[in-house]
PDB file of N, CA and C in Angstrom:
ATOM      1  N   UNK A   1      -3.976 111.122 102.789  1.00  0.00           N
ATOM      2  CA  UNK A   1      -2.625 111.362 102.350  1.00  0.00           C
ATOM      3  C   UNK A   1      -2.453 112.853 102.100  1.00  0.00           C
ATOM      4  N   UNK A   2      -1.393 113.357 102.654  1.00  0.00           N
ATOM      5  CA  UNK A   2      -1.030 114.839 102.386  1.00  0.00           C
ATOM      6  C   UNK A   2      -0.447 114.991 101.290  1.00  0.00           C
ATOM      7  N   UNK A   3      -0.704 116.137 100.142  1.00  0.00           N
ATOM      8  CA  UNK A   3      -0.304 116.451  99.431  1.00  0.00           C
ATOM      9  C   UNK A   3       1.024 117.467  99.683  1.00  0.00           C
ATOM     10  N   UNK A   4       1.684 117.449  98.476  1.00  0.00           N
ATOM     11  CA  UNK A   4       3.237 118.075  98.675  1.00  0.00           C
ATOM     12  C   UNK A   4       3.461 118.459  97.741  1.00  0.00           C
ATOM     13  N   UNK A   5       3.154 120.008  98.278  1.00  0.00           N
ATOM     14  CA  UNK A   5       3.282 120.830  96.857  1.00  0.00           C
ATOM     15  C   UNK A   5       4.500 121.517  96.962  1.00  0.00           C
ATOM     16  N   UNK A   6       4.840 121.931  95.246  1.00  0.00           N
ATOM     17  CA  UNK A   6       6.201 122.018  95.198  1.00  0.00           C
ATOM     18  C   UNK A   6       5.910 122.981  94.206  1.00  0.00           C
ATOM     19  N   UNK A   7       6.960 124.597  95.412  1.00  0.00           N
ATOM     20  CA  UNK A   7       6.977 125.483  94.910  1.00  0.00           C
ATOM     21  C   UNK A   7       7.826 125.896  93.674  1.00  0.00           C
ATOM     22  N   UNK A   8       7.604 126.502  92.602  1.00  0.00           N
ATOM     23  CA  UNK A   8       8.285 126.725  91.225  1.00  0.00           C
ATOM     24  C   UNK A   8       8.820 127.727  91.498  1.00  0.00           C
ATOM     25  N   UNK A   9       9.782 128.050  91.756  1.00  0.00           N
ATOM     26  CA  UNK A   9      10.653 129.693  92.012  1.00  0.00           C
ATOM     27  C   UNK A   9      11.947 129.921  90.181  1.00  0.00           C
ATOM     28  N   UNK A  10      11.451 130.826  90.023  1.00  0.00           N
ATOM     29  CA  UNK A  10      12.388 130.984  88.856  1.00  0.00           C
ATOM     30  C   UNK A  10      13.578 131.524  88.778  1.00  0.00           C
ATOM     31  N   UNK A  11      14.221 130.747  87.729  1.00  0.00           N
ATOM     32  CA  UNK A  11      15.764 130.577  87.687  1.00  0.00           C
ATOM     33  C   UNK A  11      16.429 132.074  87.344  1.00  0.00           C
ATOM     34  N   UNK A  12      17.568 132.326  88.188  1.00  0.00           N
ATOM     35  CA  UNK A  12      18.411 133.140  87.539  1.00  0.00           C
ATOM     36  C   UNK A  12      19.449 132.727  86.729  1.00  0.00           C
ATOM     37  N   UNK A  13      18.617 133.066  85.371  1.00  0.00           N
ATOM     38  CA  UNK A  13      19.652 132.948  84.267  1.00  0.00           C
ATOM     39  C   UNK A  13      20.687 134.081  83.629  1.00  0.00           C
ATOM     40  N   UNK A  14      20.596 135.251  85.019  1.00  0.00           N
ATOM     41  CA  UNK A  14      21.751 135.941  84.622  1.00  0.00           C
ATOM     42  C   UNK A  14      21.944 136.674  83.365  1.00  0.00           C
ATOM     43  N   UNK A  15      20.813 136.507  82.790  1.00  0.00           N
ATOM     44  CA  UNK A  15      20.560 137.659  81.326  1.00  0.00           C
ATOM     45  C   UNK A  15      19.383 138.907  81.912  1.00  0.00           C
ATOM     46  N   UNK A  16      20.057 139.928  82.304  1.00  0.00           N
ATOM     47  CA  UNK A  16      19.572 140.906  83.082  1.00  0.00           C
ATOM     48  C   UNK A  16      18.989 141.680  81.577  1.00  0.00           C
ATOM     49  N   UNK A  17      17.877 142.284  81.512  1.00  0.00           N
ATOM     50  CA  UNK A  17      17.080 142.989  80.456  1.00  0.00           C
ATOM     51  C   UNK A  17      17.725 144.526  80.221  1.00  0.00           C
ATOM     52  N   UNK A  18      18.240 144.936  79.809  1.00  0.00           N
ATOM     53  CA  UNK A  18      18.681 146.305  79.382  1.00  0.00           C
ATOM     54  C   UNK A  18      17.376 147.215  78.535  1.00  0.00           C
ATOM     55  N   UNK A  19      17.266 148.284  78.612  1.00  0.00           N
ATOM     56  CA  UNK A  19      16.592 149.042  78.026  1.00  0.00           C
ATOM     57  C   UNK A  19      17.059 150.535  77.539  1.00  0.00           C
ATOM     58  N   UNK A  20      16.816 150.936  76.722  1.00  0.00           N
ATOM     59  CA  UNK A  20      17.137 152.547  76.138  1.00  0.00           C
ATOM     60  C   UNK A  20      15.985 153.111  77.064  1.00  0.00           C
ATOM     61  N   UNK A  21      16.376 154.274  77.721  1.00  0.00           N
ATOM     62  CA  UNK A  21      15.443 154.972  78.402  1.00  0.00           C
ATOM     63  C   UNK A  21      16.228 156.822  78.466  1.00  0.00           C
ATOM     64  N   UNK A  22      15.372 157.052  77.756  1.00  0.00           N
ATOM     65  CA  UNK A  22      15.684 158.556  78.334  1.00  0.00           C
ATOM     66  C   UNK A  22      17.193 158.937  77.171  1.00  0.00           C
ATOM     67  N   UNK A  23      17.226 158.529  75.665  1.00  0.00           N
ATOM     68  CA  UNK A  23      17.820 158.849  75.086  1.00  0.00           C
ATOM     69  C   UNK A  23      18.997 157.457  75.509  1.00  0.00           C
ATOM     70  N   UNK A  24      19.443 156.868  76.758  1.00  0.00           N
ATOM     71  CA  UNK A  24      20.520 156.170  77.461  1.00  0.00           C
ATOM     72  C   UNK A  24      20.323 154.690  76.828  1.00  0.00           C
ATOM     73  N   UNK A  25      21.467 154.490  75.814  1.00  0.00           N
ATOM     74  CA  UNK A  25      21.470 152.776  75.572  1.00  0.00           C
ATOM     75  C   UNK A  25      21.917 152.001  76.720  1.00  0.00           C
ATOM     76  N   UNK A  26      21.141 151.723  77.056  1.00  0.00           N
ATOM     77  CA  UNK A  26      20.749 150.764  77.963  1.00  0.00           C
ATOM     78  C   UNK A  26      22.268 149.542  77.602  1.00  0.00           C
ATOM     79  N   UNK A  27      21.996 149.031  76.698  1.00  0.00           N
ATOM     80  CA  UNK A  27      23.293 147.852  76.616  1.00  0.00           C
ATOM     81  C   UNK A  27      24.588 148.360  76.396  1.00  0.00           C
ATOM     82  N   UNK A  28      24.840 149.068  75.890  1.00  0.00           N
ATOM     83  CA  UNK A  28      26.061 150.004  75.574  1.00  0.00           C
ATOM     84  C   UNK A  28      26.549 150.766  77.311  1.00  0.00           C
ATOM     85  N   UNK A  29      25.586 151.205  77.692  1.00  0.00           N
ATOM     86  CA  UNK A  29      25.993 151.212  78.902  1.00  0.00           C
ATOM     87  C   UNK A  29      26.391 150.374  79.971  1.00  0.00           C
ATOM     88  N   UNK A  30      25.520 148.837  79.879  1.00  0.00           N
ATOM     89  CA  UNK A  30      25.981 147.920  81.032  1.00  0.00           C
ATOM     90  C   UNK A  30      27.523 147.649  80.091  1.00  0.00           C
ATOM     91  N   UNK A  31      27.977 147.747  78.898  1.00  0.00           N
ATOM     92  CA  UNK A  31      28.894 147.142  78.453  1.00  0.00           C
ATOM     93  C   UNK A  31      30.113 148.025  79.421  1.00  0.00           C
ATOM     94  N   UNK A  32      29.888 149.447  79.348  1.00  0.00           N
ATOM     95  CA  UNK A  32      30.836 150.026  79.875  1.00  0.00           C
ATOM     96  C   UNK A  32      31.164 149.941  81.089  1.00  0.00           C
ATOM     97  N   UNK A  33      30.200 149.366  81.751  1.00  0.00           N
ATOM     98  CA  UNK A  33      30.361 149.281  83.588  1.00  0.00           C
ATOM     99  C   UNK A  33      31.118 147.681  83.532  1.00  0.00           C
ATOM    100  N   UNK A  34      30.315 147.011  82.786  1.00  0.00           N
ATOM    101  CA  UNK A  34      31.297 146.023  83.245  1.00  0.00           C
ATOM    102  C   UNK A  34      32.378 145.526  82.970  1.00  0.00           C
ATOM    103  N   UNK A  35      32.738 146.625  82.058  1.00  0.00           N
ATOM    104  CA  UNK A  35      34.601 146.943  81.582  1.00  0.00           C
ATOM    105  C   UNK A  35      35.076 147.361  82.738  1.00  0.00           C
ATOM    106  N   UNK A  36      34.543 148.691  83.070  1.00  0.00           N
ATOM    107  CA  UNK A  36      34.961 149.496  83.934  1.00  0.00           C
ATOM    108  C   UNK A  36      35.321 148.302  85.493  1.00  0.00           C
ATOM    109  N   UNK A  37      34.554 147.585  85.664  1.00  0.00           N
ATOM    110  CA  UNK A  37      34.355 146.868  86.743  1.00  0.00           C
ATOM    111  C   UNK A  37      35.523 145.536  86.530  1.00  0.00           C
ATOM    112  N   UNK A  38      35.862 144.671  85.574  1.00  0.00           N
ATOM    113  CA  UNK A  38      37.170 143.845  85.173  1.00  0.00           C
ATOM    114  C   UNK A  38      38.023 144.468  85.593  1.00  0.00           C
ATOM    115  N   UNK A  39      38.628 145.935  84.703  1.00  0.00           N
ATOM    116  CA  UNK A  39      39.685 146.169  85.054  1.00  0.00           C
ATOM    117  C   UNK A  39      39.671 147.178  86.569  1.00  0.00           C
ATOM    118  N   UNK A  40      38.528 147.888  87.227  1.00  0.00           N
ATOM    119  CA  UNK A  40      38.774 147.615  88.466  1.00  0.00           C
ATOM    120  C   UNK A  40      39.250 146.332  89.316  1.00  0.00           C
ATOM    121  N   UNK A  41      38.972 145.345  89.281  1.00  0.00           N
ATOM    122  CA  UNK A  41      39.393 144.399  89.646  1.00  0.00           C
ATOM    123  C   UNK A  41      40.882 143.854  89.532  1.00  0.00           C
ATOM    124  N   UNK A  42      41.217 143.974  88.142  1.00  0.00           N
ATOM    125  CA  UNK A  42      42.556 143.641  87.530  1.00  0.00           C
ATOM    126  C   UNK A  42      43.728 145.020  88.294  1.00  0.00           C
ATOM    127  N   UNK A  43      43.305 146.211  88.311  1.00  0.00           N
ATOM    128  CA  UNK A  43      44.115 147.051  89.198  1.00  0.00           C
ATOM    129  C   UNK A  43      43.829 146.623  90.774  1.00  0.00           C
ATOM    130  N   UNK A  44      42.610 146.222  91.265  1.00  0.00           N
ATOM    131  CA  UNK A  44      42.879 145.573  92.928  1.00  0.00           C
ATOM    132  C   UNK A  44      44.392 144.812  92.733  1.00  0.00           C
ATOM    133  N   UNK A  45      44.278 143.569  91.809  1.00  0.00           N
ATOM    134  CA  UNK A  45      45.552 142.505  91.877  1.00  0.00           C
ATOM    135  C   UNK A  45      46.380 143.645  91.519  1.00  0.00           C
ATOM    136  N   UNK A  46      46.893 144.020  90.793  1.00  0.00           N
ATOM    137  CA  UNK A  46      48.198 144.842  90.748  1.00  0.00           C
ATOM    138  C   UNK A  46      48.456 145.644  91.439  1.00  0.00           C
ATOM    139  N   UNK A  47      47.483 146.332  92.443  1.00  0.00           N
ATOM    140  CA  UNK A  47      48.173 146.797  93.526  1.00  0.00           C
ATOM    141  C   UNK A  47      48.639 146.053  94.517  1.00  0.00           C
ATOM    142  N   UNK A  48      48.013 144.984  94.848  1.00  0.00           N
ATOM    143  CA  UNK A  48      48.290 143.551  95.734  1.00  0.00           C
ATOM    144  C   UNK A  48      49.737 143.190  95.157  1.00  0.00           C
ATOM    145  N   UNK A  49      50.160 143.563  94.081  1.00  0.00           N
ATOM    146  CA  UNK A  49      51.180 142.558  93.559  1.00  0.00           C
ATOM    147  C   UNK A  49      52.249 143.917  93.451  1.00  0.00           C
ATOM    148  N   UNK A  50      52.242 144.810  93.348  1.00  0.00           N
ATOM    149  CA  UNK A  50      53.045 146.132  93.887  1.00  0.00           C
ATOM    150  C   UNK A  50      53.541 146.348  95.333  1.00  0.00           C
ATOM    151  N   UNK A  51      52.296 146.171  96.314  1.00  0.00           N
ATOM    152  CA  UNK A  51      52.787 146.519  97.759  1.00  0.00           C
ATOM    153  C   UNK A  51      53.475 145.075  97.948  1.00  0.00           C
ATOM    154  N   UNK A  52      53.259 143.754  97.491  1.00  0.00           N
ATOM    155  CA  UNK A  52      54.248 142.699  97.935  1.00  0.00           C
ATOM    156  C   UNK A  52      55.623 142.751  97.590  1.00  0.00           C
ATOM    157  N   UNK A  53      56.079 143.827  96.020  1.00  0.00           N
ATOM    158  CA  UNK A  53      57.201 143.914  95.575  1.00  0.00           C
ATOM    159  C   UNK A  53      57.732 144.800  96.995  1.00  0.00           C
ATOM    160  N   UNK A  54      57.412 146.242  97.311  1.00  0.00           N
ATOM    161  CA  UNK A  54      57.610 146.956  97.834  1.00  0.00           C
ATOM    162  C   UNK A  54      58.182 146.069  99.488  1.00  0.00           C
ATOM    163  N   UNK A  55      57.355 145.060  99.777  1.00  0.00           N
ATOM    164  CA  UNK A  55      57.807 144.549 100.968  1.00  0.00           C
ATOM    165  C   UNK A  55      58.966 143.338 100.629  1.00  0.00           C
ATOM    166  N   UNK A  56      59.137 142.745  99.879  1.00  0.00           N
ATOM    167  CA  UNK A  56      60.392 142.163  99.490  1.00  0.00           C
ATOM    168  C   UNK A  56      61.243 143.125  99.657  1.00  0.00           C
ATOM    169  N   UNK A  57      61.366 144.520  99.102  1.00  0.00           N
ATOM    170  CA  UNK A  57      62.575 145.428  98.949  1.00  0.00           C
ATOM    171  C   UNK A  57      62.428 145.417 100.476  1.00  0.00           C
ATOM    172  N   UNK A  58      61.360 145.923 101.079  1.00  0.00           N
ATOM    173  CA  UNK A  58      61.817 146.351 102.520  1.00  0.00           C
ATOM    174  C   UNK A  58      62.724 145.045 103.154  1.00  0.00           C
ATOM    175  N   UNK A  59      62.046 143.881 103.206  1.00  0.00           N
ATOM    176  CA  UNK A  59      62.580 142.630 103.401  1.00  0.00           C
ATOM    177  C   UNK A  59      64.187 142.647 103.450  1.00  0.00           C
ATOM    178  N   UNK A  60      64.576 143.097 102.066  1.00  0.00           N
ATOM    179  CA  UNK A  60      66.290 142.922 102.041  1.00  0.00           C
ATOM    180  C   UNK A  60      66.979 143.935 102.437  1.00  0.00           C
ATOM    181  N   UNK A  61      66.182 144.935 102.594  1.00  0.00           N
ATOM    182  CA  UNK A  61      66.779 146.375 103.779  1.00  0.00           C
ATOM    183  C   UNK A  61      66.797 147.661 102.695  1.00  0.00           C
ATOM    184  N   UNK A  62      65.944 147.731 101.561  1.00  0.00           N
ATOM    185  CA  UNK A  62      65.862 149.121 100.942  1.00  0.00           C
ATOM    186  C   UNK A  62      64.493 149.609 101.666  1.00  0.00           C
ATOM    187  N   UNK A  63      64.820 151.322 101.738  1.00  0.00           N
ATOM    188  CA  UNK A  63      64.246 151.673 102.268  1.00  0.00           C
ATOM    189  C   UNK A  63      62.969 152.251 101.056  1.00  0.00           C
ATOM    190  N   UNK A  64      61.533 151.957 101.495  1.00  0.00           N
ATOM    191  CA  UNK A  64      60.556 151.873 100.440  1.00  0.00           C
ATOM    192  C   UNK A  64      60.035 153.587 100.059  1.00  0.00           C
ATOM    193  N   UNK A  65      60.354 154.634 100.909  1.00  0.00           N
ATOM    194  CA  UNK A  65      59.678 155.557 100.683  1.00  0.00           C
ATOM    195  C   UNK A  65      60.743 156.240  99.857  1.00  0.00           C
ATOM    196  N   UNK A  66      62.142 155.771 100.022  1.00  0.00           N
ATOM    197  CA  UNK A  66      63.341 156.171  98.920  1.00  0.00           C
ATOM    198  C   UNK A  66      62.740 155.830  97.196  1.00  0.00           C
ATOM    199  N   UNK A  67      62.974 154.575  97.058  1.00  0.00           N
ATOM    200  CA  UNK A  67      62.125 153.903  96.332  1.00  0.00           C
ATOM    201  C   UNK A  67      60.602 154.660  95.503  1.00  0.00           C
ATOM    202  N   UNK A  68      59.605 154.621  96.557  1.00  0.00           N
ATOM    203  CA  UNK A  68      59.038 155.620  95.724  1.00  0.00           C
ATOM    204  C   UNK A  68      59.045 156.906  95.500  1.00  0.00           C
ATOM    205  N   UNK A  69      59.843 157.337  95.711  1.00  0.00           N
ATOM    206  CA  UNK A  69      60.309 158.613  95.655  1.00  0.00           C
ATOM    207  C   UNK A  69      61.309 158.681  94.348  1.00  0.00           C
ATOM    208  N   UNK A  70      61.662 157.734  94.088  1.00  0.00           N
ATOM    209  CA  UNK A  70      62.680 157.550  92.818  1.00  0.00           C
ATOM    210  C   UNK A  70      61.959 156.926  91.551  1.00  0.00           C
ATOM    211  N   UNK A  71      60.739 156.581  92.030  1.00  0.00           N
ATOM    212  CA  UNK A  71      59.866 155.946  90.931  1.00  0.00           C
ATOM    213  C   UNK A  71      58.827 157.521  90.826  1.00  0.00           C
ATOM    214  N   UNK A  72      58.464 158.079  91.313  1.00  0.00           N
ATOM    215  CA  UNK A  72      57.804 159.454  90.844  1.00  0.00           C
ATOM    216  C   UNK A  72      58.628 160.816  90.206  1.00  0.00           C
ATOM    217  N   UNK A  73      60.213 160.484  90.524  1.00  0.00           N
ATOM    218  CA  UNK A  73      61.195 161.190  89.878  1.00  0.00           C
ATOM    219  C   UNK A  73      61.359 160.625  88.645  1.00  0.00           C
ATOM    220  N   UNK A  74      61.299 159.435  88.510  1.00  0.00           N
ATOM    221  CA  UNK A  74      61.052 158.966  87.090  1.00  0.00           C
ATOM    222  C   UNK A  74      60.337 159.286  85.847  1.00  0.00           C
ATOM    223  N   UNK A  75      59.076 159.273  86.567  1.00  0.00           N
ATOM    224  CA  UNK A  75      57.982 159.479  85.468  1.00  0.00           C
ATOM    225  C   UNK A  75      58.122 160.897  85.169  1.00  0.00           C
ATOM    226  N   UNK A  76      58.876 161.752  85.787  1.00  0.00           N
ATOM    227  CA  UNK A  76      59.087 163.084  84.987  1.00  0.00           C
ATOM    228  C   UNK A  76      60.060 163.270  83.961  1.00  0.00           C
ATOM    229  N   UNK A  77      59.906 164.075  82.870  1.00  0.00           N
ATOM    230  CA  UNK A  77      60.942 163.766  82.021  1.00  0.00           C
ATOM    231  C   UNK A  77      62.465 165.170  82.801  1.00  0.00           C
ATOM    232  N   UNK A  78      63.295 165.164  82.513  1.00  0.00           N
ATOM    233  CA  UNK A  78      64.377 165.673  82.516  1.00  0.00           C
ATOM    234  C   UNK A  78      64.216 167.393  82.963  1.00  0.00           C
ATOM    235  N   UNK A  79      63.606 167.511  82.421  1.00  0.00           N
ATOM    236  CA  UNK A  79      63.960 169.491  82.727  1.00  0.00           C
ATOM    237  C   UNK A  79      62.804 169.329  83.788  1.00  0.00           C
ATOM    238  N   UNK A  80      61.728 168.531  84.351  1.00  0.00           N
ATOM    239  CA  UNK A  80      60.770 168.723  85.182  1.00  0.00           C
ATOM    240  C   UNK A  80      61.391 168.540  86.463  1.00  0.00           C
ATOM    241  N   UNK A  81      62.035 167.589  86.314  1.00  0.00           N
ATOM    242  CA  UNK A  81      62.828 167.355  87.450  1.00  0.00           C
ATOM    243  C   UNK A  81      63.710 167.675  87.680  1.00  0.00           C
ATOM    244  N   UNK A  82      65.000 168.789  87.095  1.00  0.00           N
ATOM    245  CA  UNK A  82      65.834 169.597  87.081  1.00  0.00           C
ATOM    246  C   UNK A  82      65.087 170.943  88.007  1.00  0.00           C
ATOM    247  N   UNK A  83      63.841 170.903  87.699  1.00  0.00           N
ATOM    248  CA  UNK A  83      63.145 172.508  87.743  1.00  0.00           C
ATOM    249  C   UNK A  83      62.727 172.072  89.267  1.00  0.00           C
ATOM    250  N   UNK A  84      61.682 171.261  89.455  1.00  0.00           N
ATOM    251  CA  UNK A  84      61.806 170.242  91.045  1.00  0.00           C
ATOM    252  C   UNK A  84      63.126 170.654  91.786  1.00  0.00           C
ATOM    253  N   UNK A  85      63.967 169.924  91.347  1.00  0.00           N
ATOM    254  CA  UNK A  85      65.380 169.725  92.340  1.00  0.00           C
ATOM    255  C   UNK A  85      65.627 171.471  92.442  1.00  0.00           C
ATOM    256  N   UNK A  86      65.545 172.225  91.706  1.00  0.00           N
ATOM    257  CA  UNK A  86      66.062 173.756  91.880  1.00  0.00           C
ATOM    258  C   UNK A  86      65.050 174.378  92.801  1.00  0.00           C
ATOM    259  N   UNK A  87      64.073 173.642  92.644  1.00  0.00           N
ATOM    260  CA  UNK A  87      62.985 174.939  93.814  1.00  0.00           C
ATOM    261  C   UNK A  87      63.044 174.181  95.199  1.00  0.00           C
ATOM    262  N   UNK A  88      63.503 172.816  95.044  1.00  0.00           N
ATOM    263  CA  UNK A  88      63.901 172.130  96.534  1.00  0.00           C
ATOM    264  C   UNK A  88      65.258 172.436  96.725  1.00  0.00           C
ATOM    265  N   UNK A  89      66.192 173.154  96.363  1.00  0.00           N
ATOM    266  CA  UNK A  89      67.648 173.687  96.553  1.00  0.00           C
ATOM    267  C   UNK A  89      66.883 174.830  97.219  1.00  0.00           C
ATOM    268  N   UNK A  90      66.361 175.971  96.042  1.00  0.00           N
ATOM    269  CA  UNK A  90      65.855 177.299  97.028  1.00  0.00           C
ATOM    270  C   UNK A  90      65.368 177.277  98.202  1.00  0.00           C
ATOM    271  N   UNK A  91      64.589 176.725  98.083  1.00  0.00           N
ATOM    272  CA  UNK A  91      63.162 176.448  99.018  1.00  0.00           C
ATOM    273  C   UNK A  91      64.137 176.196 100.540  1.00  0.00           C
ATOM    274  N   UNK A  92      65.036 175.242 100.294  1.00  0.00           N
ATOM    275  CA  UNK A  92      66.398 174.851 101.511  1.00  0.00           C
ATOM    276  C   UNK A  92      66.982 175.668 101.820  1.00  0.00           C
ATOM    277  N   UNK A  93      67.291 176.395 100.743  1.00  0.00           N
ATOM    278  CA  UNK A  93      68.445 177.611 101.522  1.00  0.00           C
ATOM    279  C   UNK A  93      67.633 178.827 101.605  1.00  0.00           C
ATOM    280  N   UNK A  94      66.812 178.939 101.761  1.00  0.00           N
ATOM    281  CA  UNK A  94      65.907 180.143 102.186  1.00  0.00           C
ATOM    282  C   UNK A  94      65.453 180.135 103.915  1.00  0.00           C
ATOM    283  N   UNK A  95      65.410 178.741 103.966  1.00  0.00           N
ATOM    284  CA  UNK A  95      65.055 178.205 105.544  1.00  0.00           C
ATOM    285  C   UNK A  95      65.993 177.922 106.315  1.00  0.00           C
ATOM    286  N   UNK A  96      67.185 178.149 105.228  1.00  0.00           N
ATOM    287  CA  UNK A  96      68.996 177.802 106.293  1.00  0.00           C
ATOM    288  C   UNK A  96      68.869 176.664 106.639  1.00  0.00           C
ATOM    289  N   UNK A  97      68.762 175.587 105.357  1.00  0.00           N
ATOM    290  CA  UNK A  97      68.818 174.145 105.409  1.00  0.00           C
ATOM    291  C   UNK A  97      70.265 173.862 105.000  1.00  0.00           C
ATOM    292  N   UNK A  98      70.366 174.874 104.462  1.00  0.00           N
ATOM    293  CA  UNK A  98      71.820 174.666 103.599  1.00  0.00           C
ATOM    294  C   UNK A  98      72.801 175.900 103.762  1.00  0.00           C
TER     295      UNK A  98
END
């Protein structure tokens, strides 16, 4: 009769060993990567869920580079974008755009 041996391979239980080395906390550090690594992830979906808004607008006929172009005029406050729009006035009539 043949025997049937049966290999023991050990389990990954997914508790990876951390160590302080070299001054570096070891656990304090995996803590930060795998923050860092969630909300990498959580910004993948929200950009996924941005470019689908962006194609709905295109969808109903706004044009998307208007759009973001009006969302980066935004985030400036008031005199930044006064000061913007004046050096894109110059900048035009220097080249006889205007």
């Amino acid at each position: 009769m043949e025997n049937n041996v049966t290999e023991f391979q050990q389990e990954d239980t997914n508790t990876e060993t951390t160590n302080d080395v070299g001054g570096v906390a070891g656990a304090r550090l995996k803590s930060f990567i795998e923050r860092i690594e969630r909300l990498e992830e959580e910004k993948s979906a929200i950009a996924e869920d941005i470019k689908d808004v962006y194609a709905e607008a295109k969808g109903t006929g706004f044009d998307t580079k208007t759009i973001r172009k009006v969302i980066t005029l935004r985030k400036l406050d008031i005199e930044k974008r006064r000061e913007a729009d004046d050096m894109l006035d110059l900048y035009k009539s220097a080249i006889g755009m205007e």
